[in-house]
N, C-alpha and C. Protein backbone atom coordinates (compact mmCIF):
# COMPACT_ATOMS: atom_id res chain seq x y z
N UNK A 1 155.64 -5.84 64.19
CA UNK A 1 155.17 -4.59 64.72
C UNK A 1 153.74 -4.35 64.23
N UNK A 2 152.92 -4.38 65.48
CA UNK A 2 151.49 -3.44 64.78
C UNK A 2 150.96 -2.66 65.07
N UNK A 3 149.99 -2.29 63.89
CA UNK A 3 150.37 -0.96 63.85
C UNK A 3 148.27 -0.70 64.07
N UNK A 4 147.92 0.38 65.32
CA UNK A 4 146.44 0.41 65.70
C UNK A 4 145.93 1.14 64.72
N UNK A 5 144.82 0.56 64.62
CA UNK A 5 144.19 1.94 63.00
C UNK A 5 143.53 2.97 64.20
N UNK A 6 143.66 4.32 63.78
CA UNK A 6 143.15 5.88 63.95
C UNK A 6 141.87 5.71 63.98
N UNK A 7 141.45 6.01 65.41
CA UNK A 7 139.86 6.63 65.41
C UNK A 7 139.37 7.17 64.17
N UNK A 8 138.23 6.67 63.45
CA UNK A 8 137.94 8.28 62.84
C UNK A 8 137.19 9.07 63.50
N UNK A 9 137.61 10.14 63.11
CA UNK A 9 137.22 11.82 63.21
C UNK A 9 135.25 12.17 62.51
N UNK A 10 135.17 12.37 63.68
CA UNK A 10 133.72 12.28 63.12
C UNK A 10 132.65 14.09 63.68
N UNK A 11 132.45 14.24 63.19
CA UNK A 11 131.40 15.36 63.14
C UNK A 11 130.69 15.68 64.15
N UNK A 12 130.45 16.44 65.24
CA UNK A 12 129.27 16.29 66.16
C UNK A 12 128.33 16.13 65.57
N UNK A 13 127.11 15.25 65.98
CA UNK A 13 125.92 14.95 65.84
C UNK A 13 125.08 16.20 66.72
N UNK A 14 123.71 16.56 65.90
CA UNK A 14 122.79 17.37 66.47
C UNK A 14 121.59 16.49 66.25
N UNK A 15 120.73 17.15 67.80
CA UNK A 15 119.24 16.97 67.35
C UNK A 15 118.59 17.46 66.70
N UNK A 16 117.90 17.54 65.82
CA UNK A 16 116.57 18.32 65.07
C UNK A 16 115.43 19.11 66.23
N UNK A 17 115.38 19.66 66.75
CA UNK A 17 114.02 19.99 67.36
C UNK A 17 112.94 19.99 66.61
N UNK A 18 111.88 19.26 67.47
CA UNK A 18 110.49 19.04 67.03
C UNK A 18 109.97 20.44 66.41
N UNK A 19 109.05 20.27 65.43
CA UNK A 19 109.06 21.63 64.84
C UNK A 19 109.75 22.50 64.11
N UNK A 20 111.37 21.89 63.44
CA UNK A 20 112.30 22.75 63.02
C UNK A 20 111.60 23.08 61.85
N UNK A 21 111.80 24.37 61.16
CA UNK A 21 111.97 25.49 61.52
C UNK A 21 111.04 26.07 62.55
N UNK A 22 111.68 26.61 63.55
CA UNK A 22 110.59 27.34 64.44
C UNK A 22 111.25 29.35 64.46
N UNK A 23 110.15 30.00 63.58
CA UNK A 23 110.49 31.16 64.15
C UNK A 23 111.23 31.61 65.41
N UNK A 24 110.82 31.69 66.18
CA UNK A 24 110.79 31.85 67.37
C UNK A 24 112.09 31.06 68.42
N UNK A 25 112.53 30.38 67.73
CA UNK A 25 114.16 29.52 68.25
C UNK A 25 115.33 30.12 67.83
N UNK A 26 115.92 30.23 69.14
CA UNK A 26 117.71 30.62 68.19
C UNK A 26 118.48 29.38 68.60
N UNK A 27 119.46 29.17 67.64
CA UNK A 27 120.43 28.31 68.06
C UNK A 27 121.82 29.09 67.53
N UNK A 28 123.04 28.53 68.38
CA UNK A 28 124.03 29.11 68.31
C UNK A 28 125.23 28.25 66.91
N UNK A 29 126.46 28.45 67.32
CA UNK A 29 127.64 28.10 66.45
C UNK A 29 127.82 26.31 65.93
N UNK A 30 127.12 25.58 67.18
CA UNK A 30 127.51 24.29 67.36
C UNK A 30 126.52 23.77 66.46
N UNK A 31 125.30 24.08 66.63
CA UNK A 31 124.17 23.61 65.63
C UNK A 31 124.38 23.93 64.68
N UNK A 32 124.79 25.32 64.13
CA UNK A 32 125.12 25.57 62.40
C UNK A 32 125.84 25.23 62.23
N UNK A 33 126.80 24.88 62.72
CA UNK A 33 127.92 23.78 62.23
C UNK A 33 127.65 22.45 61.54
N UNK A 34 127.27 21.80 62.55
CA UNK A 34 126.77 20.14 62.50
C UNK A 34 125.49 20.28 61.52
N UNK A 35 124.70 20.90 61.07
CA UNK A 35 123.71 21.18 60.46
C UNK A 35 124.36 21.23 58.80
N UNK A 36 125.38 22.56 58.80
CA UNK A 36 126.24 22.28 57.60
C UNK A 36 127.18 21.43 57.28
N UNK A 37 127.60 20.37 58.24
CA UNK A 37 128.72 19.97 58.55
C UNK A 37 129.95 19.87 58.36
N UNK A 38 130.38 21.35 58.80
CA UNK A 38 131.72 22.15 58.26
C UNK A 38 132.17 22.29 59.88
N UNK A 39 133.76 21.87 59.27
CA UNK A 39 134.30 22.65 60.81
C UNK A 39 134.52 23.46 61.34
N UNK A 40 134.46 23.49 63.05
CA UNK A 40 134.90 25.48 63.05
C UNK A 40 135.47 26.32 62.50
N UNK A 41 136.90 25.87 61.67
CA UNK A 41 137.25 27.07 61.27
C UNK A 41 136.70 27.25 59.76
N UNK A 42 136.40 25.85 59.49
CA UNK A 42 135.47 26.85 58.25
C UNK A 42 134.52 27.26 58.33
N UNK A 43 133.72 26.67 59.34
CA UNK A 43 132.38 28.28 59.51
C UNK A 43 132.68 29.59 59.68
N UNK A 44 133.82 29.67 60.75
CA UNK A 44 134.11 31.01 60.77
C UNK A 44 134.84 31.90 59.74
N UNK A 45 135.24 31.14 58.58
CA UNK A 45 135.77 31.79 57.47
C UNK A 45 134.67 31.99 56.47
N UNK A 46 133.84 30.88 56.66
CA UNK A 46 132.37 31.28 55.72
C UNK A 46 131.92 32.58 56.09
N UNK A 47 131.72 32.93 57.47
CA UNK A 47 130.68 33.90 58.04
C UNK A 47 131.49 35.00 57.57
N UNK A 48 133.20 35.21 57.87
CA UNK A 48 133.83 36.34 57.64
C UNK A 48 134.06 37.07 56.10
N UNK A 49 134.02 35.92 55.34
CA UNK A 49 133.54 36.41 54.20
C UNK A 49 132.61 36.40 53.44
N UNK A 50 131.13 36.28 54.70
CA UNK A 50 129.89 36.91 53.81
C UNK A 50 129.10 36.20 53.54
N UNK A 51 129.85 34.76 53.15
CA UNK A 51 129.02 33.48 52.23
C UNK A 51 127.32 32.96 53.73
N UNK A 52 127.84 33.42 54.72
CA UNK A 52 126.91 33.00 55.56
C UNK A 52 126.13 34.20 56.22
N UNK A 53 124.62 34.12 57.18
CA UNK A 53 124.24 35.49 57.08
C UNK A 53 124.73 35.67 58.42
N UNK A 54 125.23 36.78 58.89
CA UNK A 54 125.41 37.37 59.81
C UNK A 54 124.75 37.09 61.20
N UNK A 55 124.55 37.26 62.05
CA UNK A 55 124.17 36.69 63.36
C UNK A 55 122.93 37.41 63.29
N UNK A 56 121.29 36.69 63.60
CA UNK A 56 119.86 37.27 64.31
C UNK A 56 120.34 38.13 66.00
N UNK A 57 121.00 37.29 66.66
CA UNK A 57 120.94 38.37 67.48
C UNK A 57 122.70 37.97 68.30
N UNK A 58 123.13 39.11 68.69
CA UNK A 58 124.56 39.36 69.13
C UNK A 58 124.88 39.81 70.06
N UNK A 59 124.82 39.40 71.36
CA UNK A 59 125.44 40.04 72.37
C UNK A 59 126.57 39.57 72.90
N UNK A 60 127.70 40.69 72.47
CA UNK A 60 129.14 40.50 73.09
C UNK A 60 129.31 39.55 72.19
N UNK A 61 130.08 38.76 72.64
CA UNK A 61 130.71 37.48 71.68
C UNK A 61 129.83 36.11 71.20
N UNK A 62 128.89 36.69 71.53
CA UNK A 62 127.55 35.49 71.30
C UNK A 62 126.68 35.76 70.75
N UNK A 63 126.68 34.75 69.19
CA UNK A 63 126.21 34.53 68.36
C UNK A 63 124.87 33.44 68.58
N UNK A 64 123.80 33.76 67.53
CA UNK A 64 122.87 32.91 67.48
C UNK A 64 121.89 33.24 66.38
N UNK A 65 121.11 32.51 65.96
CA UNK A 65 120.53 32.69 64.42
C UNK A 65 119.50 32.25 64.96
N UNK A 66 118.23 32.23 64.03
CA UNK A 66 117.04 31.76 63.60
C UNK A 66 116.61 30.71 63.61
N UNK A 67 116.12 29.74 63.45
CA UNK A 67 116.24 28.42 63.21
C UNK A 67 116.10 28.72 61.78
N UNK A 68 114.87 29.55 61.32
CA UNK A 68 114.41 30.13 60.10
C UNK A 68 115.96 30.28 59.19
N UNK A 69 116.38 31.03 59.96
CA UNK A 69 117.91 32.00 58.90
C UNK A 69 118.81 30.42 58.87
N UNK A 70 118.77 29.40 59.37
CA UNK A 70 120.05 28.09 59.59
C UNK A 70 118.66 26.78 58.50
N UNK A 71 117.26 27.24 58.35
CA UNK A 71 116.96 26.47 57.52
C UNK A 71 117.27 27.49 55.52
N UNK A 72 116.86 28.62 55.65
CA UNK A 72 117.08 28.96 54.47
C UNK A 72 118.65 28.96 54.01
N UNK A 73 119.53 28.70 54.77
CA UNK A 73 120.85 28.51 54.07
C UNK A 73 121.03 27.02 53.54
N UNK A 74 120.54 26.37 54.57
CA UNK A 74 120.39 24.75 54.24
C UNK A 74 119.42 24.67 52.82
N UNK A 75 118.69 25.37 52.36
CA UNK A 75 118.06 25.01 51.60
C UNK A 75 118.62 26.04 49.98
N UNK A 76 119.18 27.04 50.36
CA UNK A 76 119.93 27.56 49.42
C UNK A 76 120.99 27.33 49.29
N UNK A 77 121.83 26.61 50.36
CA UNK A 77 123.36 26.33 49.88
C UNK A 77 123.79 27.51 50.68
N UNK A 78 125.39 27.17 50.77
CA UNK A 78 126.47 28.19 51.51
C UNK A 78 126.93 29.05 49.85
N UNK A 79 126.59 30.19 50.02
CA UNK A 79 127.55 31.06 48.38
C UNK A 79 129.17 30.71 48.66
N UNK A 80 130.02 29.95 48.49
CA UNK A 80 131.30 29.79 48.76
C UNK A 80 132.03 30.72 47.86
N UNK A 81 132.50 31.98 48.74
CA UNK A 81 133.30 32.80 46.98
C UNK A 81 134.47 31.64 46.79
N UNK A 82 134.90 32.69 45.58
CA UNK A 82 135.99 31.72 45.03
C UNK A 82 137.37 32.52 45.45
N UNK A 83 138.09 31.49 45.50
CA UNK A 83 139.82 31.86 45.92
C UNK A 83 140.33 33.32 45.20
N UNK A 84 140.90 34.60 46.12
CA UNK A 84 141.05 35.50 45.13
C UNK A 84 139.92 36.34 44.77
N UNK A 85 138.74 36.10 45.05
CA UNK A 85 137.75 36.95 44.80
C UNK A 85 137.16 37.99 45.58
N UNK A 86 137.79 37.87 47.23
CA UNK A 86 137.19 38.80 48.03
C UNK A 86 138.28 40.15 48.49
């Protein structure tokens, strides 16, 4: 009997845009993701408790940041609280 080895599971890949950081760019959920390379549901548990900044601009259910606000987290780190602390 044999036995097929499992795809691995791999991360979406992003482009960099020329110029990153650009004031003036938003990007949405998929880029801060792959940028941090955390999965959806842990971004969305980062953001809900705080450790990430809140959305640049929000309409309705759509999220999008800075390029600026997705480089200063990259460069400060995600604050991960700790288990029990929020």
């Amino acid at each position: 009997m044999s036995t097929t080895p499992r795809a691995k599971r791999t991360r979406p890949t992003v482009e960099i845009p020329a110029g990153f950081p650009s004031p003036f760019r938003l990007v949405g959920t998929e880029f801060f993701q792959a940028m941090l390379g955390v999965s959806p549901s842990s971004f969305a548990r980062y953001l809900a408790a705080g450790a990430l900044p809140a959305a640049d601009v929000k309409v309705g259910r759509l999220s999008r940041w800075k390029e600026t606000t997705v480089s200063r987290v990259l460069e400060n780190g995600v604050s991960v609280l700790e288990r029990g602390a929020a």
